[in-house]
Protein backbone atom coordinates (compact mmCIF):
# COMPACT_ATOMS: atom_id res chain seq x y z
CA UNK A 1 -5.93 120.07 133.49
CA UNK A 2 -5.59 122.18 130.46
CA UNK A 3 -2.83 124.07 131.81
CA UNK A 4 -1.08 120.96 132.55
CA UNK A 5 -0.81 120.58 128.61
CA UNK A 6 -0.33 123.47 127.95
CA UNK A 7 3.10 123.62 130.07
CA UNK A 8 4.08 120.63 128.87
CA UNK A 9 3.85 121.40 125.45
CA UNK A 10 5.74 124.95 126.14
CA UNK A 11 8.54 122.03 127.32
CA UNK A 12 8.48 120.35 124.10
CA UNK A 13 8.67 123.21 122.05
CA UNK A 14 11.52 124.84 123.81
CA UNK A 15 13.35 122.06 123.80
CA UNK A 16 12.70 121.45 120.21
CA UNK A 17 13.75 125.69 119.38
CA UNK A 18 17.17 124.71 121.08
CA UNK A 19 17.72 120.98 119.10
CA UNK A 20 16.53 122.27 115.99
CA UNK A 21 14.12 119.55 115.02
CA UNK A 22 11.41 117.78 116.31
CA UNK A 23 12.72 114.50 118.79
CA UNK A 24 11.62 110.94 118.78
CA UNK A 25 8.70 111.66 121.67
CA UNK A 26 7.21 114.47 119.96
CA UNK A 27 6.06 115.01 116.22
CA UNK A 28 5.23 118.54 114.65
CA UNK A 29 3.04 119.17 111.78
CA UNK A 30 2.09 122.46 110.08
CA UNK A 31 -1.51 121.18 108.52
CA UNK A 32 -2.41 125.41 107.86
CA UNK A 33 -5.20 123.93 105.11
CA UNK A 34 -5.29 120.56 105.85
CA UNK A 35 -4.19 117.03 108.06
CA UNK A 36 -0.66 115.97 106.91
CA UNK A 37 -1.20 112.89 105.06
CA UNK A 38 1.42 111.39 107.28
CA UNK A 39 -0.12 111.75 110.79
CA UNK A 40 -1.59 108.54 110.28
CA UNK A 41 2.16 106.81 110.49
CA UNK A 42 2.89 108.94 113.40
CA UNK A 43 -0.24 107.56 115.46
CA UNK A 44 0.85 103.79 114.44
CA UNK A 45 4.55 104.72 115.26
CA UNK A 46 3.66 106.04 118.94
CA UNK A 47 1.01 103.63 119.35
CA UNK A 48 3.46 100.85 118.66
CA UNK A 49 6.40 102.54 120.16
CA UNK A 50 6.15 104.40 123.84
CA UNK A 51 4.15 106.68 123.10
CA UNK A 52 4.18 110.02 121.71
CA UNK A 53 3.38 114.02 121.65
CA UNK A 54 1.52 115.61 118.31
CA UNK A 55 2.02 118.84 118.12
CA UNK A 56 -0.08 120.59 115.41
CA UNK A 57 0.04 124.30 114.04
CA UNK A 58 3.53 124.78 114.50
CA UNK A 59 6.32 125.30 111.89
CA UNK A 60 9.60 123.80 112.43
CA UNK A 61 11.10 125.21 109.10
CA UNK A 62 10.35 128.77 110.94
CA UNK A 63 12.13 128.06 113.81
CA UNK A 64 8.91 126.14 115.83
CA UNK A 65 6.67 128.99 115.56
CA UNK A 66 2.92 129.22 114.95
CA UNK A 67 1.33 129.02 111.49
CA UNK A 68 -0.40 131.93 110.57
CA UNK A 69 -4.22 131.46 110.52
CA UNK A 70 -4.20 128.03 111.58
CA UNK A 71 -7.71 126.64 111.97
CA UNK A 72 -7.40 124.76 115.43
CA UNK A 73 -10.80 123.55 115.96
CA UNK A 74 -10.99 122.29 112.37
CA UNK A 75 -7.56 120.46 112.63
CA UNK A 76 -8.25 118.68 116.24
CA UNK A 77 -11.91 117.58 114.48
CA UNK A 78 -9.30 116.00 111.79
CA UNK A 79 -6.90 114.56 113.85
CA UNK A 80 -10.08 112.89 115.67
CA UNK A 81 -10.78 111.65 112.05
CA UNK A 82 -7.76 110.18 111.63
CA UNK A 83 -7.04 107.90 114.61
CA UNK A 84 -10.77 106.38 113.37
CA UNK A 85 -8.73 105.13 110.58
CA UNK A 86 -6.20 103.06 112.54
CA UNK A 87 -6.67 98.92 113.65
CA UNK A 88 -7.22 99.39 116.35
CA UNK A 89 -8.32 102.25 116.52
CA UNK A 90 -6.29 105.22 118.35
CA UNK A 91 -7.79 107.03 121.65
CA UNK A 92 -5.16 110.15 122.16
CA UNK A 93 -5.84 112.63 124.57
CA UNK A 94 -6.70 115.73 122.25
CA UNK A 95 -6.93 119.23 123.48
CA UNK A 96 -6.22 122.49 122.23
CA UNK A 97 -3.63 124.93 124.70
CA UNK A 98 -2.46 128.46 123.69
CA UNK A 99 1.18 129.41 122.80
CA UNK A 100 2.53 132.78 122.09
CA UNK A 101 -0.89 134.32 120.90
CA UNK A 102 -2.00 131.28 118.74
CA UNK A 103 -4.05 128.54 119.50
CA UNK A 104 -2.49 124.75 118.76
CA UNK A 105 -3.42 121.23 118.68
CA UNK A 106 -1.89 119.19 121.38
CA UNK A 107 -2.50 115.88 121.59
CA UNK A 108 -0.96 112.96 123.82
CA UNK A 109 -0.30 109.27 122.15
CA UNK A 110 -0.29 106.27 124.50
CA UNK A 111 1.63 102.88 123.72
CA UNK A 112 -0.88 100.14 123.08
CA UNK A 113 -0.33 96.96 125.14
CA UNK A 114 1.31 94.22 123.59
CA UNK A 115 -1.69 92.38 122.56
CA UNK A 116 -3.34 95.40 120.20
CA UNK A 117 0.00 95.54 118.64
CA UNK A 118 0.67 96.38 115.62
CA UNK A 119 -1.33 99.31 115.36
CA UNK A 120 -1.62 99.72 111.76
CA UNK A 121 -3.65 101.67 108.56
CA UNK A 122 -6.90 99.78 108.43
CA UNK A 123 -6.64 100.37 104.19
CA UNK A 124 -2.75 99.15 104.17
CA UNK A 125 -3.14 96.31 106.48
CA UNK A 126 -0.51 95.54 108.94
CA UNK A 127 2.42 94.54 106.85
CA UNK A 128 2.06 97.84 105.09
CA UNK A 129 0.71 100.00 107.07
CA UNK A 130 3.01 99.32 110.95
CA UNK A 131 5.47 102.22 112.03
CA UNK A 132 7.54 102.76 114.42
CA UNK A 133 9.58 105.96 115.79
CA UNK A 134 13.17 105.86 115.64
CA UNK A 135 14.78 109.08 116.00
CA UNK A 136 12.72 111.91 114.71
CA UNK A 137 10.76 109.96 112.05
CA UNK A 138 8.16 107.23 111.65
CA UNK A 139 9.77 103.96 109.49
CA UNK A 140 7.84 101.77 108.11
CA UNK A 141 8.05 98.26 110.51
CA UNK A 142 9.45 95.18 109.01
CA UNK A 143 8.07 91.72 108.47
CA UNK A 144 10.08 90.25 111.12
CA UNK A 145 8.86 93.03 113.67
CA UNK A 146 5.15 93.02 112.36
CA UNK A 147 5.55 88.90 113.19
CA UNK A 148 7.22 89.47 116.63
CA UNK A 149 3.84 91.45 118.06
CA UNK A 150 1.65 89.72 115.86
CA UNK A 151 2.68 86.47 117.91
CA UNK A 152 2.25 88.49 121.24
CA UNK A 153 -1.97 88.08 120.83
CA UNK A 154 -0.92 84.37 121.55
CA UNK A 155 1.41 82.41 123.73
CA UNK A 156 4.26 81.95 121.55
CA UNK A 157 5.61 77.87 121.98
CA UNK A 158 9.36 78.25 120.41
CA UNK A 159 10.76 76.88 124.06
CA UNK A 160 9.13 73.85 123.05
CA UNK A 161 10.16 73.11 119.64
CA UNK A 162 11.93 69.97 119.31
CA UNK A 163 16.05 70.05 118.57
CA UNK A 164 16.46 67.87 115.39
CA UNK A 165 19.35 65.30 115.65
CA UNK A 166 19.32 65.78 119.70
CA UNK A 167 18.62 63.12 122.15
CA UNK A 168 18.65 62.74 125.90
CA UNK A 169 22.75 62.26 125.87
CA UNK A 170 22.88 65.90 124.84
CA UNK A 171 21.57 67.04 128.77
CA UNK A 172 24.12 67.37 131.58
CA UNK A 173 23.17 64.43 134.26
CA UNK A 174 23.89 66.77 137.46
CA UNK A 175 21.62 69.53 135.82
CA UNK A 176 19.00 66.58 135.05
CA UNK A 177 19.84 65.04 138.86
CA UNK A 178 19.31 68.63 140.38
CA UNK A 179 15.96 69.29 138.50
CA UNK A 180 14.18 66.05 139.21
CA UNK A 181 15.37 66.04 143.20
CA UNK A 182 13.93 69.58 142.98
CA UNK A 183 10.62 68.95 141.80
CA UNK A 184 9.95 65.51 143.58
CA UNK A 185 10.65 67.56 146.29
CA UNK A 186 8.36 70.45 145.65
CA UNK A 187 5.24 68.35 144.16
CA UNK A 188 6.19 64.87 145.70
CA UNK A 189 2.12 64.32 144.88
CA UNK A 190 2.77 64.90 141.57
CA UNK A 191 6.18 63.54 140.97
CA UNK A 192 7.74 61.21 143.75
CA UNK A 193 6.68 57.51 142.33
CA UNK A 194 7.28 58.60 138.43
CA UNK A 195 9.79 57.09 136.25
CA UNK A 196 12.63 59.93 135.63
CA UNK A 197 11.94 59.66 131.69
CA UNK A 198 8.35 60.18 132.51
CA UNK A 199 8.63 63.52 134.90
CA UNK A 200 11.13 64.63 131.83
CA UNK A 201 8.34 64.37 129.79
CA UNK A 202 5.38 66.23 131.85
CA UNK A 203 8.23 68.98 132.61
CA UNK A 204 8.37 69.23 128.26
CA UNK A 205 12.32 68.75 128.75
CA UNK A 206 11.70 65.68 126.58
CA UNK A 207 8.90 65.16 123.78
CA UNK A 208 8.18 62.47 120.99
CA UNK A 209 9.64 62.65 118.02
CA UNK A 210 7.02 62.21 115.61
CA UNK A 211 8.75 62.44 112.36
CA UNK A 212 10.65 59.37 113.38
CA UNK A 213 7.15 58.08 114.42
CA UNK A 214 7.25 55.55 110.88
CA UNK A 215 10.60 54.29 111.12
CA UNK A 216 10.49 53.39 115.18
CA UNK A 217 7.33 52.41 116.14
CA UNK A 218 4.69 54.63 119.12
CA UNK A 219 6.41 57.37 120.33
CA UNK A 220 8.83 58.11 118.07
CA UNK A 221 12.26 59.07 119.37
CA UNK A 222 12.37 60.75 122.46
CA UNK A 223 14.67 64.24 121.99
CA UNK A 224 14.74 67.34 123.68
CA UNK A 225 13.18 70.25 123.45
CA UNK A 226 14.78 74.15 122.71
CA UNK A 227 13.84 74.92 126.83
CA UNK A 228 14.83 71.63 128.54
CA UNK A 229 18.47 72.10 125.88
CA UNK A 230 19.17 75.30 127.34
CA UNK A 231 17.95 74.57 130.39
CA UNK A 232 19.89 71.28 131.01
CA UNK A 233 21.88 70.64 128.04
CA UNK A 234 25.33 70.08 128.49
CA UNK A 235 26.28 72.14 124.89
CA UNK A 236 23.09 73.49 123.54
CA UNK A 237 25.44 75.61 121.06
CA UNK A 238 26.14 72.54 119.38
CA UNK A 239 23.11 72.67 117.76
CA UNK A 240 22.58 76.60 118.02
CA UNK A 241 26.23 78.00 117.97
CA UNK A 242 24.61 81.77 118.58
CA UNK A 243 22.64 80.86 121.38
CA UNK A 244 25.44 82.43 123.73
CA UNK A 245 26.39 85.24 125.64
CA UNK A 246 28.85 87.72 123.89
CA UNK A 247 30.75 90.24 126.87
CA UNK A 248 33.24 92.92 125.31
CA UNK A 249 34.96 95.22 127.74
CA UNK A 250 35.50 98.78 126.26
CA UNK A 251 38.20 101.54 127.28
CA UNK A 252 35.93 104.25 127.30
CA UNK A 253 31.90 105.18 127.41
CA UNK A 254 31.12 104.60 123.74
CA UNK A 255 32.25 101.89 121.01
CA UNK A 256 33.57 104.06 119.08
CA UNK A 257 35.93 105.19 122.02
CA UNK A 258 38.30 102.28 121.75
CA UNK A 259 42.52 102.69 121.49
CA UNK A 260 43.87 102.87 118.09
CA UNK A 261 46.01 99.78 117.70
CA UNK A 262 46.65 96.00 117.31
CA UNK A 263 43.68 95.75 120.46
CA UNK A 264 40.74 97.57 120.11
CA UNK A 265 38.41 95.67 123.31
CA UNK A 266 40.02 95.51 126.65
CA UNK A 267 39.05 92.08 126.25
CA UNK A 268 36.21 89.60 125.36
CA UNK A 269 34.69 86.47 125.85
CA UNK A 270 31.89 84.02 123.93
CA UNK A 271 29.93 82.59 126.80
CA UNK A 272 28.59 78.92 126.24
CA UNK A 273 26.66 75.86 127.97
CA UNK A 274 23.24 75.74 129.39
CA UNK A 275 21.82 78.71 130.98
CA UNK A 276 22.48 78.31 134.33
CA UNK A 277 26.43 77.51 133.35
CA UNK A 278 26.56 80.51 130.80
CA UNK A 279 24.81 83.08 133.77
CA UNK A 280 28.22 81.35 135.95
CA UNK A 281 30.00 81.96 133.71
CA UNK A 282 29.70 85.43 132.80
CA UNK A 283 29.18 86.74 135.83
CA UNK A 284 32.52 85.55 136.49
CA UNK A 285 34.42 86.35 133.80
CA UNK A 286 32.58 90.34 134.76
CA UNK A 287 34.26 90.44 138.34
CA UNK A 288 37.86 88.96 136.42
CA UNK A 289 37.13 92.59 134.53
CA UNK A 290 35.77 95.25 136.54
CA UNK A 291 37.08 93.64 139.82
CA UNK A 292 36.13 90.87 142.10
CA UNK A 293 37.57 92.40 145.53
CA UNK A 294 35.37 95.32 145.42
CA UNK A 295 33.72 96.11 142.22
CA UNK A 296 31.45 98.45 140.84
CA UNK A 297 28.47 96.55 140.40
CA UNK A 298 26.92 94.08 142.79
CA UNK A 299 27.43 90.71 141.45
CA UNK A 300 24.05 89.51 142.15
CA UNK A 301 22.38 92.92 140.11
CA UNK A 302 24.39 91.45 136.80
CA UNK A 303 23.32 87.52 137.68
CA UNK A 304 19.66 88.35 137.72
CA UNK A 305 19.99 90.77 134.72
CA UNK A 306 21.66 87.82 132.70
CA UNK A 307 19.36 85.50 133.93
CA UNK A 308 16.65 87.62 132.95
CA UNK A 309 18.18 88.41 129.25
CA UNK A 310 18.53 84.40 128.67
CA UNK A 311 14.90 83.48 129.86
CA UNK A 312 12.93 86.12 128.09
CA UNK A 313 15.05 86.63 125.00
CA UNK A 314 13.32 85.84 121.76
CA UNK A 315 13.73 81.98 120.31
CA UNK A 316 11.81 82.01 117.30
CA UNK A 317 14.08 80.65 114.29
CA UNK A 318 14.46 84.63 112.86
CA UNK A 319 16.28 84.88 116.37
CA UNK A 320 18.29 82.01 116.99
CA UNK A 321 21.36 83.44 115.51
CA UNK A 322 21.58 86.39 118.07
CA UNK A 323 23.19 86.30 120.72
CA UNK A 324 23.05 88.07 124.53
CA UNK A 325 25.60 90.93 124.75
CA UNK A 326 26.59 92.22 128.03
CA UNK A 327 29.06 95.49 127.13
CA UNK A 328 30.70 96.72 129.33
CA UNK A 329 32.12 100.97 129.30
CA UNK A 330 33.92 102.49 131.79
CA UNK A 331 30.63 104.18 133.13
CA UNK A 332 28.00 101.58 132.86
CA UNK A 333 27.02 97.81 131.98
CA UNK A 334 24.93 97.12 129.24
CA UNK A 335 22.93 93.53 128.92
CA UNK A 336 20.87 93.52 125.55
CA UNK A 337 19.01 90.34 124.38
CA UNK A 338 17.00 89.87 121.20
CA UNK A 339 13.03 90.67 121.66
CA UNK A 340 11.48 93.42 123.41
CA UNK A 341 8.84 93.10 126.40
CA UNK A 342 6.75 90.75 126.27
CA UNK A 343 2.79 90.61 126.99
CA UNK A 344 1.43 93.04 129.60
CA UNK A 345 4.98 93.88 131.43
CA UNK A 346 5.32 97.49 130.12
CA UNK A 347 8.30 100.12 130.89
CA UNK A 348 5.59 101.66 133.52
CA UNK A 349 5.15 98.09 135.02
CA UNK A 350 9.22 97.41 135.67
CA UNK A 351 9.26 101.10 137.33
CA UNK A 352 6.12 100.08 139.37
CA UNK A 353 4.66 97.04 139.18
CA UNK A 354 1.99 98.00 141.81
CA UNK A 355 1.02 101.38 140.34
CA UNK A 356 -0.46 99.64 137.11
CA UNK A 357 -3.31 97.73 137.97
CA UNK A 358 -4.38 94.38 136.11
CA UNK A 359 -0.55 94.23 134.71
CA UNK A 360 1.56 91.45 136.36
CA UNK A 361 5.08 91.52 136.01
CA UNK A 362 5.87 87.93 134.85
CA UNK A 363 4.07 87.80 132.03
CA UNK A 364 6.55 85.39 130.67
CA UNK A 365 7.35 84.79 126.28
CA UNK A 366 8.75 81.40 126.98
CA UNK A 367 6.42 80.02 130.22
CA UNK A 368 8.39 76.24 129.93
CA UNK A 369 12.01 77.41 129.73
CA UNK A 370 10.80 79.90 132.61
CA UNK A 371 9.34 76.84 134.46
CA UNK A 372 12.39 74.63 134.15
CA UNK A 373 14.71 77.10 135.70
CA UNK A 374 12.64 77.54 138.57
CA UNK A 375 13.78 74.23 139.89
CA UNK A 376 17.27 73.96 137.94
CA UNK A 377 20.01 74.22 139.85
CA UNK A 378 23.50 76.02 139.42
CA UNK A 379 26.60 73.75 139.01
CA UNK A 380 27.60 75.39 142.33
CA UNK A 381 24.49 75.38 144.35
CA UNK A 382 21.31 77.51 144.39
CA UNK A 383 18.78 77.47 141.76
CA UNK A 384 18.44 79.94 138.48
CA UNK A 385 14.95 81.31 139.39
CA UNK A 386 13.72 80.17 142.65
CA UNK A 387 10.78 82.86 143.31
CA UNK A 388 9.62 83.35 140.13
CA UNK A 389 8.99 86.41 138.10
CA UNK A 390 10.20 88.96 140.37
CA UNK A 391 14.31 89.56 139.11
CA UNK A 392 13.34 93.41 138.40
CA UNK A 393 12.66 93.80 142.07
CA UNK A 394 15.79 92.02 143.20
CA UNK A 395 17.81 93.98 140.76
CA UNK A 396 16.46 97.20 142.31
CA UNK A 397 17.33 95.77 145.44
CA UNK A 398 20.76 95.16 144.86
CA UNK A 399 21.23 98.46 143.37
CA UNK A 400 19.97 100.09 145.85
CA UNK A 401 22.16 98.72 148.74
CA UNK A 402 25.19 99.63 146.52
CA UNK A 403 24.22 103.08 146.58
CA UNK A 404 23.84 103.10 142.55
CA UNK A 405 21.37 104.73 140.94
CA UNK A 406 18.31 102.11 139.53
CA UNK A 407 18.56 100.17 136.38
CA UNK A 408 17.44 101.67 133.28
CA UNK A 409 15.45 100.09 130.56
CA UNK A 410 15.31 100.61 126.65
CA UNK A 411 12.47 98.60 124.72
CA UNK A 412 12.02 98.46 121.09
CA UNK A 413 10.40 95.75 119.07
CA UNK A 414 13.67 93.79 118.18
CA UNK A 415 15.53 94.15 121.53
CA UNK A 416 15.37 94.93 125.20
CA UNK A 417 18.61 96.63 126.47
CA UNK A 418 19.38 97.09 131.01
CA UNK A 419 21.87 99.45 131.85
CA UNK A 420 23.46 99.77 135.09
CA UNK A 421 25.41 102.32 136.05
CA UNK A 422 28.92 102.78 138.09
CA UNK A 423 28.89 102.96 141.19
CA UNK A 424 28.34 106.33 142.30
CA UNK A 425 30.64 106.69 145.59
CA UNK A 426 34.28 107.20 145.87
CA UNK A 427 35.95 104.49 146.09
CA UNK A 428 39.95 103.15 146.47
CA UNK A 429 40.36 102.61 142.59
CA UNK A 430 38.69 105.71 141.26
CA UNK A 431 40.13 106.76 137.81
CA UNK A 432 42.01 109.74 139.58
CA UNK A 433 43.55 107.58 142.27
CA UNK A 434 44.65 105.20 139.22
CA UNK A 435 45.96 108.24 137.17
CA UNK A 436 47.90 108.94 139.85
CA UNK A 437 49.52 105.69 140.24
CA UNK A 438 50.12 105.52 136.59
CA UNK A 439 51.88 108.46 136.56
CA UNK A 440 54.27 107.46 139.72
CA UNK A 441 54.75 104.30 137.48
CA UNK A 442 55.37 105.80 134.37
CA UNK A 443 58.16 108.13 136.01
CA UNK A 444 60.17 104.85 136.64
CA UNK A 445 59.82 103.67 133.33
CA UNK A 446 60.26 104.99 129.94
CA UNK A 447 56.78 103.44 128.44
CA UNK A 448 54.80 100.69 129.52
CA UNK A 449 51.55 98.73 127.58
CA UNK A 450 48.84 98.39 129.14
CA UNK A 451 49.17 95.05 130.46
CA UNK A 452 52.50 95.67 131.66
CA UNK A 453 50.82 98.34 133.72
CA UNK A 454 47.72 96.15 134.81
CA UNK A 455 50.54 93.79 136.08
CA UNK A 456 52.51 96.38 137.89
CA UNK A 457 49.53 97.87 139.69
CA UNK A 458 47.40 95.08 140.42
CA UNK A 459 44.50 96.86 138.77
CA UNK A 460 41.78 95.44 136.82
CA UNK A 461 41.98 95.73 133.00
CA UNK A 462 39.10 98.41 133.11
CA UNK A 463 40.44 100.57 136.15
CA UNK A 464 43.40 100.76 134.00
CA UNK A 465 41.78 101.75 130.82
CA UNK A 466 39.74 104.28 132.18
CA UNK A 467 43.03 106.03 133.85
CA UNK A 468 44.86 105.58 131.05
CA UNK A 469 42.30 107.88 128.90
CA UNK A 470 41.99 110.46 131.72
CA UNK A 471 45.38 110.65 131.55
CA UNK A 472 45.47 111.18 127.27
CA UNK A 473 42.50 113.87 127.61
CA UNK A 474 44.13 115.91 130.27
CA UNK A 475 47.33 115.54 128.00
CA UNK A 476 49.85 113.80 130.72
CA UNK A 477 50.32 111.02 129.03
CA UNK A 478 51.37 110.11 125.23
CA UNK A 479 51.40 106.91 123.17
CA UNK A 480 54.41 105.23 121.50
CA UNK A 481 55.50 102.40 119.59
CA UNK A 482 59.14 100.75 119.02
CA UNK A 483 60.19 99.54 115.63
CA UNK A 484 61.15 96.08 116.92
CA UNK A 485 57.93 95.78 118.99
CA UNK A 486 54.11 96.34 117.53
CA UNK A 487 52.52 96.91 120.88
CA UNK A 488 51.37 100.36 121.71
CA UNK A 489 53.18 101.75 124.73
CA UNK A 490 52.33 105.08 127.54
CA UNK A 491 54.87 107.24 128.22
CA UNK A 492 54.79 110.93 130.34
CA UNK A 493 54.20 113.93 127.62
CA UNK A 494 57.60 115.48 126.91
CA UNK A 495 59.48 112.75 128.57
């Protein structure tokens, strides 16, 4: 077992001689005399974060070599010491593993599950004493994020909180139709001889108004709630104009890779409605972009991974003015939504749900927006989430009969980002069979924009953007603009 460290931490350090500085999974400390008085951030920032390597002994001013006369069975006794300091307390795996004629402290930090979260300094408390790891240093966690897992030891009730000003005229009557024919249907036991204001209210899309309770009598005024809005409203943005979907299509694998000019997206769209109309929507307006004929990316990967964004996103108020952004680069798809994993669903529980015991994957942050869309429909048929928690698996599954490589997953406290990536096979509108088109076209014509080439071709906005800048790296092509016309033009170099 202990040479299993001890080539792992041989890893770390050679890949820390050739970066030049210790990386955001693995933390370095000297401690010749003593324990730096910052290891106790480090073991809240891993513990909070996904975990961590603590390396101790080991210079990284000298180039990560040993300290001289480092005292290792003293400094793993302190380290020990230290994680007793922590709420709650810190269990790494400590041992000490030889490395180029020294001995060093090697110890592995696990990610706490959601519900000890925020692992803090006991004698700070948690709003000053809660790091996190970003980069290659601990920072000290913010109110809002301290809040965010501090709400995780409970079931957090945001999907329920009543719209102000909203009443039942604000939900769509086929979404309304579609979920009550669903669930009579389903639970007729339950459901069949109730009133359709009365099912809205055990299914929480309605509740009581109470602050009107003086003015109108028992009851108060009936008005929907934040799920059964999003869920069946027929603008929820009216009274949350953030609560949206954002896409921007890039012309290259960055956003900082964009042309110069009067356009710097390929294009972009603000996604709005109810859930089930935005996930339409966008999924949509993705195959207008990256091609409906045969595109890159199965369409029903990027439905479930939208769905999924919209049902677990965050909704508390600090939230509410984020939106979902699905970016899309010429290599990838990215689908970020505010709020990171919620309860006991883990990055080692998406990967393989059945390999962590006692962890189920839908443990679900907003359990009555989740419920409502099991039974609401789509304005074209079929229902948002018909079986329940189990999108990661269909995702995988679409992937995977694409021939593209799995989703990956990036979780921090604030937000939870899904990347999928191109599809990995030739196919009819590579980027060198579209350079090569271009260039045919471009020998006819002195200089063409880009839409004048999209038009020509028949090629999706993105196809054409991504042969386009194949075409500027290898030098072929050059850009150009006409005094009595702002738009930038592609001509052949030297032509």
């Amino acid at each position: 077992m202990t040479d299993d460290y001890t080539a792992k931490m041989t890893e770390l350090i050679e890949l820390m001689r050739l970066i030049g500085n210790d990386t955001q999974q693995c933390e370095v400390k000297e401690c010749k005399r003593r324990i730096s008085s910052t290891i106790t951030d480090t073991l809240s920032a891993f513990s909070n974060g996904s975990g961590g390597w603590i390396i101790l002994g080991l210079s990284e001013k000298n180039g990560f070599t040993p300290v001289p006369e480092f005292d290792a069975r003293a400094m793993q006794e302190a380290l020990s010491q230290a994680c007793e300091k922590m709420t709650p307390v810190v269990r790494p795996v400590i041992v000490t593993c030889p490395f180029e004629g020294a001995n060093l402290v090697f110890a592995r930090v696990d990610e706490m599950l959601p519900r000890d979260k925020p692992c803090f300094i006991t004698e700070r408390g948690p709003y000053g004493g809660s790091y996190i790891r970003t980069g290659d240093g601990d920072r000290h966690m913010t109110s809002y994020e301290v809040d965010r897992l501090t709400e995780e030891h409970l079931q957090p009730t945001y999907d329920l909180d009543i719209v102000p000003d909203a009443t039942p005229d604000d939900l769509d009557p086929e979404l309304v139709a579609g979920l009550l024919g669903r669930v009579r249907s389903q639970h007729p036991h339950v459901f069949a001889g109730r009133a359709d204001t009365d099912v809205l209210l055990d299914l929480q899309v309605l509740r009581h108004d109470d602050s009107d309770l003086a003015a109108t009598g028992v009851g108060g005024v009936l008005r929907p709630t934040l799920a059964g809005l999003l869920a069946l409203g027929r603008y929820p943005q009216k009274y949350y104009p953030r609560l949206s979907v954002s896409i921007a299509v890039f012309p290259g694998t960055g956003r900082d890779e964009v042309f110069r000019g009067d356009e710097r997206l390929v294009a972009s769209q603000t996604v709005v409605g109810s859930i089930p109309v935005m996930i339409d929507d966008a999924v949509n307006g993705l195959m207008r972009w990256i091609g409906a004929k045969q595109p890159d990316y199965p369409p029903s990967a990027l439905r479930e991974a939208i769905a999924n964004a919209l049902t677990h996103r965050d909704y508390s108020p600090d939230a509410r003015g984020t939106q979902v952004h699905v970016n899309v680069f010429t290599n990838r798809i990215e689908i970020v939504n505010p709020g990171g994993l919620y309860g006991t669903v883990t990055h080692d529980v998406l990967a393989n749900p059945r390999a962590v015991r006692g962890a189920p994957l839908n443990s679900t942050r907003n359990q009555f927006l989740f419920t409502l869309l099991e039974s609401t429909p789509y304005p074209g048929g079929g229902f948002v989430n018909p079986e329940g928690g189990d999108g990661y698996q269909r995702i995988a599954a679409s992937l995977r009969e694409y021939g593209i490589e799995p989703a990956t997953t990036r979780n921090d406290i604030n937000t939870f980002t899904m990347t999928i990536t191109r599809h990995r096979t030739a196919a009819k509108s590579s980027p060198s069979d579209v350079s090569k088109s271009i260039l045919t076209l471009l020998e006819r014509h002195s200089a063409m924009s880009v839409k004048e080439i999209i038009r020509e071709l028949q090629l999706t906005p993105l196809a054409a953007t991504s042969g386009l800048r194949e075409l500027l790296r290898e030098g072929r092509v050059a850009t150009v603009r006409f005094h009595d016309d702002p738009t930038q033009r592609y001509r052949l170099k030297g032509a």
